[in-house]
Protein backbone atom coordinates (compact mmCIF):
# COMPACT_ATOMS: atom_id res chain seq x y z
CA UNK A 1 44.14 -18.13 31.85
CA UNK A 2 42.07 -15.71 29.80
CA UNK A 3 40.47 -14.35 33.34
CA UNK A 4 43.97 -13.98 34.58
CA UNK A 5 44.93 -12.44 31.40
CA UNK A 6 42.18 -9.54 31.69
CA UNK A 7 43.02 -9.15 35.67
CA UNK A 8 46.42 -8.24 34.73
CA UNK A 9 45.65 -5.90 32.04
CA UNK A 10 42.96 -4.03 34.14
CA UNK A 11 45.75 -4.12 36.49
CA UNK A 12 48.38 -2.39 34.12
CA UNK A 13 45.66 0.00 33.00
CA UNK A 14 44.80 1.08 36.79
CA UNK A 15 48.75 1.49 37.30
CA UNK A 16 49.27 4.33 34.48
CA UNK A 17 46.12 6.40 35.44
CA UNK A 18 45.13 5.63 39.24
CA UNK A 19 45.24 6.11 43.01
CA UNK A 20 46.65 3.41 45.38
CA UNK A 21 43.05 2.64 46.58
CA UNK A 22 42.04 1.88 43.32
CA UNK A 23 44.68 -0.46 42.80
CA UNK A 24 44.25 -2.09 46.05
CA UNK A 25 41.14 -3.77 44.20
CA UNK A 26 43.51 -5.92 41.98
CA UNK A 27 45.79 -6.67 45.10
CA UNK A 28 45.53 -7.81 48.68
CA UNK A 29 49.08 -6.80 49.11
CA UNK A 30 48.71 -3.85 47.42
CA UNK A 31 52.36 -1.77 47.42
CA UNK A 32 52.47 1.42 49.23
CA UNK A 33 52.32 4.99 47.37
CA UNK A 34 55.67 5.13 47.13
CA UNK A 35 56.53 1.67 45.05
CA UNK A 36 53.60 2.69 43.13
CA UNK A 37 55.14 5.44 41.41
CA UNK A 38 58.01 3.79 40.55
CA UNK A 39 55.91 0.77 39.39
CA UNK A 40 54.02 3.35 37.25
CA UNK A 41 57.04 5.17 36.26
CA UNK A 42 58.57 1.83 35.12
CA UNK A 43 55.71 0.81 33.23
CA UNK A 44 55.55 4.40 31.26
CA UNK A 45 59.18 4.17 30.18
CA UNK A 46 58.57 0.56 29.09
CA UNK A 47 55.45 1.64 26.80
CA UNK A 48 57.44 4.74 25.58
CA UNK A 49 60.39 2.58 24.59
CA UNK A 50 57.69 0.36 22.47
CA UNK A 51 56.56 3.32 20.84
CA UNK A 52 60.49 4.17 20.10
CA UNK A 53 60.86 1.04 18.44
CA UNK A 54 57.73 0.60 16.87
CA UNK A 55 57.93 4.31 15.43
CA UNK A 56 61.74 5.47 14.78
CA UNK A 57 60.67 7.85 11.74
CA UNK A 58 58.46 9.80 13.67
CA UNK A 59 61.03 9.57 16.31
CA UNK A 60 63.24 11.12 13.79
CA UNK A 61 60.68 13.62 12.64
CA UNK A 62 59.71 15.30 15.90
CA UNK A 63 62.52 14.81 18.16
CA UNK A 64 63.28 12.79 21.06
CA UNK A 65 62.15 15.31 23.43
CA UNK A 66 58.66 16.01 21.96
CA UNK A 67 58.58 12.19 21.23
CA UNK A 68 58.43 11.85 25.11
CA UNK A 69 55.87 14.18 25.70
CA UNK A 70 53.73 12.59 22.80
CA UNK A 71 54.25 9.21 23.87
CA UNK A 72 53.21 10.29 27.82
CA UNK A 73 49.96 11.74 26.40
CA UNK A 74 49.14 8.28 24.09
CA UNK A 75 50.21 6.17 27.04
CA UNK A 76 47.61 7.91 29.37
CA UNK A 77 44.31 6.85 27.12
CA UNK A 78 45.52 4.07 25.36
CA UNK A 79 46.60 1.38 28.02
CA UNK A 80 48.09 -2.26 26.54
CA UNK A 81 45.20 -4.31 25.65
CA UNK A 82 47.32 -7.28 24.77
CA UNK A 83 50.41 -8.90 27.21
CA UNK A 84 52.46 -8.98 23.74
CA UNK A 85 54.21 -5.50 23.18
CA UNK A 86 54.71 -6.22 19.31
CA UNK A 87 50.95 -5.21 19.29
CA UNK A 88 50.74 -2.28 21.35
CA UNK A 89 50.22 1.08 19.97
CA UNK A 90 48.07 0.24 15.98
CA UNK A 91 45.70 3.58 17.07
CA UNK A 92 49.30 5.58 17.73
CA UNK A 93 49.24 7.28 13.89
CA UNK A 94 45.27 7.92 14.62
CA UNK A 95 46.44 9.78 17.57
CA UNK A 96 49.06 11.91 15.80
CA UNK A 97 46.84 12.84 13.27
CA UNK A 98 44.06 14.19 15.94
CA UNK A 99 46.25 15.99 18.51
CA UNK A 100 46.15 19.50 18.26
CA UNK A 101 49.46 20.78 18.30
CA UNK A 102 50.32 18.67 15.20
CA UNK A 103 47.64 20.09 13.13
CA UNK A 104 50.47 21.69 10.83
CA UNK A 105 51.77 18.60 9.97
CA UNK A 106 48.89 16.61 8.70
CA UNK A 107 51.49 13.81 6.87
CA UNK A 108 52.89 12.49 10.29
CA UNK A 109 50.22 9.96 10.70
CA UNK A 110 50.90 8.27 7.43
CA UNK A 111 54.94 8.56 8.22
CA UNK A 112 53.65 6.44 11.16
CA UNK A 113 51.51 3.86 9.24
CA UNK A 114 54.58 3.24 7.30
CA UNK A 115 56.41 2.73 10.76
CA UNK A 116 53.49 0.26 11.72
CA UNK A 117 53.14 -1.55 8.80
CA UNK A 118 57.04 -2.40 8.52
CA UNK A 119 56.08 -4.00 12.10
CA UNK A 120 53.48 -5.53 11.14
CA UNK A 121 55.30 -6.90 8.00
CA UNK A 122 58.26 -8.36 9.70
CA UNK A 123 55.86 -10.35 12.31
CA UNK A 124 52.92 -11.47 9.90
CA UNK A 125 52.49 -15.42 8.44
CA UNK A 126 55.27 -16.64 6.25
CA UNK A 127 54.88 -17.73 2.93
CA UNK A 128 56.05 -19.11 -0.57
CA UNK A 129 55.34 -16.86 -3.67
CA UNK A 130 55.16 -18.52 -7.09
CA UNK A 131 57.82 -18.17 -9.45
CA UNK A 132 57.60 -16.44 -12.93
CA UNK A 133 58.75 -19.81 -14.23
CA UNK A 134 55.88 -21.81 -12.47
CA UNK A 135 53.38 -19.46 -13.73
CA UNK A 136 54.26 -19.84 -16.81
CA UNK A 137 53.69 -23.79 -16.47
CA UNK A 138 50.16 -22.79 -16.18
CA UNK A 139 47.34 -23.02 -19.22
CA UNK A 140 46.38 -18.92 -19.62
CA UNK A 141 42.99 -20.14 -19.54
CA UNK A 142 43.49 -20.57 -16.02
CA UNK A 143 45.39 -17.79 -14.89
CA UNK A 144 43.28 -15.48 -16.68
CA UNK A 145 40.20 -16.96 -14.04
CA UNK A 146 41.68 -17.17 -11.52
CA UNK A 147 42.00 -14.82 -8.37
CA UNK A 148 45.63 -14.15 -7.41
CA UNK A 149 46.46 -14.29 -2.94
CA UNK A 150 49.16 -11.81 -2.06
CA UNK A 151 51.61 -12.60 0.35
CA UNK A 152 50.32 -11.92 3.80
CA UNK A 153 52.90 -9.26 4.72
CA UNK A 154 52.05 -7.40 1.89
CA UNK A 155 50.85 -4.01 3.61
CA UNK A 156 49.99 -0.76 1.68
CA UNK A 157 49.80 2.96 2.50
CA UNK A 158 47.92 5.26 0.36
CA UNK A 159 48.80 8.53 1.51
CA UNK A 160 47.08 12.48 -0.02
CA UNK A 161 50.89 13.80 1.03
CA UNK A 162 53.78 13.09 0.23
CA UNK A 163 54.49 10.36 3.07
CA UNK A 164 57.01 7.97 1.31
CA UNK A 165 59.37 10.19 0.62
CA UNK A 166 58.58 12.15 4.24
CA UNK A 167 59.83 8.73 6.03
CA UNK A 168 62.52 8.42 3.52
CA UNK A 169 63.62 11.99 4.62
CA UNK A 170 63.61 10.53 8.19
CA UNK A 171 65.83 7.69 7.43
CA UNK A 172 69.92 7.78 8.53
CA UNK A 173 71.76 9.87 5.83
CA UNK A 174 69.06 10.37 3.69
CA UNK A 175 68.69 13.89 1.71
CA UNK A 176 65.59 15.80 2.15
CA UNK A 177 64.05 15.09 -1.30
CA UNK A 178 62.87 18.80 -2.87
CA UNK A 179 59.22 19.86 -1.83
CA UNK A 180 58.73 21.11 -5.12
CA UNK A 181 56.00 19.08 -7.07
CA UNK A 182 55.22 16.98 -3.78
CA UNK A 183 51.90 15.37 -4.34
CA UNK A 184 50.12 12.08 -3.27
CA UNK A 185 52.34 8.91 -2.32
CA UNK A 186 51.48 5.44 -2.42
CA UNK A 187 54.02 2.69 -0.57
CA UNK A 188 54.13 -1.08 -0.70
CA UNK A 189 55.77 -2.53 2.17
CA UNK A 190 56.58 -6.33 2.68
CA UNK A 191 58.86 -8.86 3.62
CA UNK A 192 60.97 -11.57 1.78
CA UNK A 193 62.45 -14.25 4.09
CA UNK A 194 63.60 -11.82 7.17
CA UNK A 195 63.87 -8.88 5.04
CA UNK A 196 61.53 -5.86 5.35
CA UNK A 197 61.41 -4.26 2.31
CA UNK A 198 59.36 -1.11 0.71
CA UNK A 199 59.15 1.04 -2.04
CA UNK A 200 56.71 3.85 -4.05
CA UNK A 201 53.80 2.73 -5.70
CA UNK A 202 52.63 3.66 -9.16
CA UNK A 203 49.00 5.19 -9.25
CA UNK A 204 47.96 1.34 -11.25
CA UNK A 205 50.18 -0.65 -8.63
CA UNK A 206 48.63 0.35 -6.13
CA UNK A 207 44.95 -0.19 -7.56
CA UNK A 208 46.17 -3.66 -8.59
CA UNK A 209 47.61 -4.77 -4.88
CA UNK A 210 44.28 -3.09 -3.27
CA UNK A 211 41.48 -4.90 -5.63
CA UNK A 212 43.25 -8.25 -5.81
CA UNK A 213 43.86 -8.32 -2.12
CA UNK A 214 39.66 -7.36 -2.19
CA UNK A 215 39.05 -10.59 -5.16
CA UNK A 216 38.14 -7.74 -7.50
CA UNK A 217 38.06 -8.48 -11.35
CA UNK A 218 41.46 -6.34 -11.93
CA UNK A 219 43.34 -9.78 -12.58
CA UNK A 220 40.43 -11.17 -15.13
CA UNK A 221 39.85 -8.32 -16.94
CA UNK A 222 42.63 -5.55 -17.03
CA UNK A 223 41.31 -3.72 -19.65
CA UNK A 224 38.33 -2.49 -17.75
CA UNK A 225 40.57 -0.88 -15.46
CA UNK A 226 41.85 1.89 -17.52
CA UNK A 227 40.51 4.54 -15.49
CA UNK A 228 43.44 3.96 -12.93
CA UNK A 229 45.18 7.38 -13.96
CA UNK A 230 47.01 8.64 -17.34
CA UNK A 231 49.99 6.26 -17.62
CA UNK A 232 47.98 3.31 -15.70
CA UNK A 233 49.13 -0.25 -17.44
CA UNK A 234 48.25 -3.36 -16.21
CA UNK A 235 50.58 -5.67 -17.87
CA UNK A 236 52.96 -4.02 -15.78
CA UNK A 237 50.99 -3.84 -12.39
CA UNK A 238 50.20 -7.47 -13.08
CA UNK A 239 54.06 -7.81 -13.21
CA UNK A 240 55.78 -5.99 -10.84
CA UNK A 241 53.45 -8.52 -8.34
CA UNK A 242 55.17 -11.33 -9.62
CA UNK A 243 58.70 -9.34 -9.89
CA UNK A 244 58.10 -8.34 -6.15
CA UNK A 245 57.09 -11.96 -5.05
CA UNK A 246 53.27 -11.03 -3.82
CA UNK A 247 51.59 -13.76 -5.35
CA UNK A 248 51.66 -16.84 -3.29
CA UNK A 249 48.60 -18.91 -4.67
CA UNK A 250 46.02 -18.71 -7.41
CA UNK A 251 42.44 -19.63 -6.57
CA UNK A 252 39.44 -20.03 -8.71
């Protein structure tokens, strides 16, 4: 199965970017020039409608005719590696942000991280998070040691533009938010039951979701993290985890 697996993904790769004869390795019966170019063709608009779905706000952004174009170059170096589509295309905002011609938009790759991790939020593990009320069945001593485990859809996106409200801009009947003041963005996206949900991050939010999801102290000992920014308060970090539903266990 796995050998099979790799044959046909060698096979997929040779179809995007090769001659007959080299595809007559992977195939006795090897199709003639002419159903290979519609087999390729196929197999091109297939992987550009993945990208579609997997990235409507930069859809949005740059058009469905440049969108094309973009995808056609991705497609060319970056073959499937995987048989399921839902995973094709992680290295896609990587791409954006080191192709030439986009180099006066430097925030589209983080519009697209946003546009991958909502993917990769609606397909990752479910789980249970603990209530405020069960939480508070628990001695402090114990919460206070123990390490908090975030929900494992929980994705986040910390972004030196203004890339939240850039996707929000690219959402149906939004209104372009002002660019006056833009600065730095942080976004929290995750999923409750089969809902994809996201929002802005505070400056301490954010530092709170990254170090617990790394078993930092943040949880422990709060107060050591005042150097988080300004208005940083971790009373109401700590909360808005529990508010949000992100903590699904407590370990020690």
């Amino acid at each position: 199965m796995i050998h099979e697996r790799s044959s046909v993904l060698r096979f997929v790769s040779a179809l995007l970017d090769a001659e007959p004869m080299v595809l007559a390795h992977f195939s006795k019966r090897c199709p003639g020039p002419r159903a290979l170019r519609v087999h390729r063709h196929t197999t091109r608009i297939g992987l550009t409608d993945t990208l579609r779905t997997a990235y409507p706000a930069v859809v949005n952004a740059v058009g469905d005719t440049y969108f094309d174009a973009l995808a056609a170059e991705f497609i060319r170096d970056n073959p499937p590696r995987s048989p399921v589509m839902q995973e094709y295309s992680p290295a896609f905002p990587d791409f954006l942000e080191g192709f030439p011609p986009l180099s006066a938009w430097p925030w589209l790759g983080d519009v697209a991280r946003i546009d991958w991790a909502r993917r990769e939020a609606y397909h990752a593990t479910d789980a249970v998070a603990l209530t405020a009320r069960q939480l508070q069945t628990w001695p402090i001593e114990t919460l206070m040691s123990s390490m908090p485990r975030l929900h494992p859809s929980l994705r986040i996106i910390e972004s030196p533009h203004p890339a939240w409200s850039l996707w929000c801009r690219q959402q149906p009947g939004a209104n372009p938010p002002r660019e006056e003041g833009w600065y730095a963005e942080s976004v929290q996206i995750w999923r409750v039951d089969l809902d994809v949900k996201q929002r802005q991050l505070t400056q301490g939010e954010a530092a709170v979701r990254q170090q617990t999801g790394r078993w930092l102290v943040i949880w422990r000992r709060p107060a050591q993290n005042g150097n988080k920014g300004p208005h940083f308060d971790a009373a109401s970090a700590i909360t808005s985890l529990i508010v949000d539903g992100l903590i699904v266990a407590l370990e020690h």
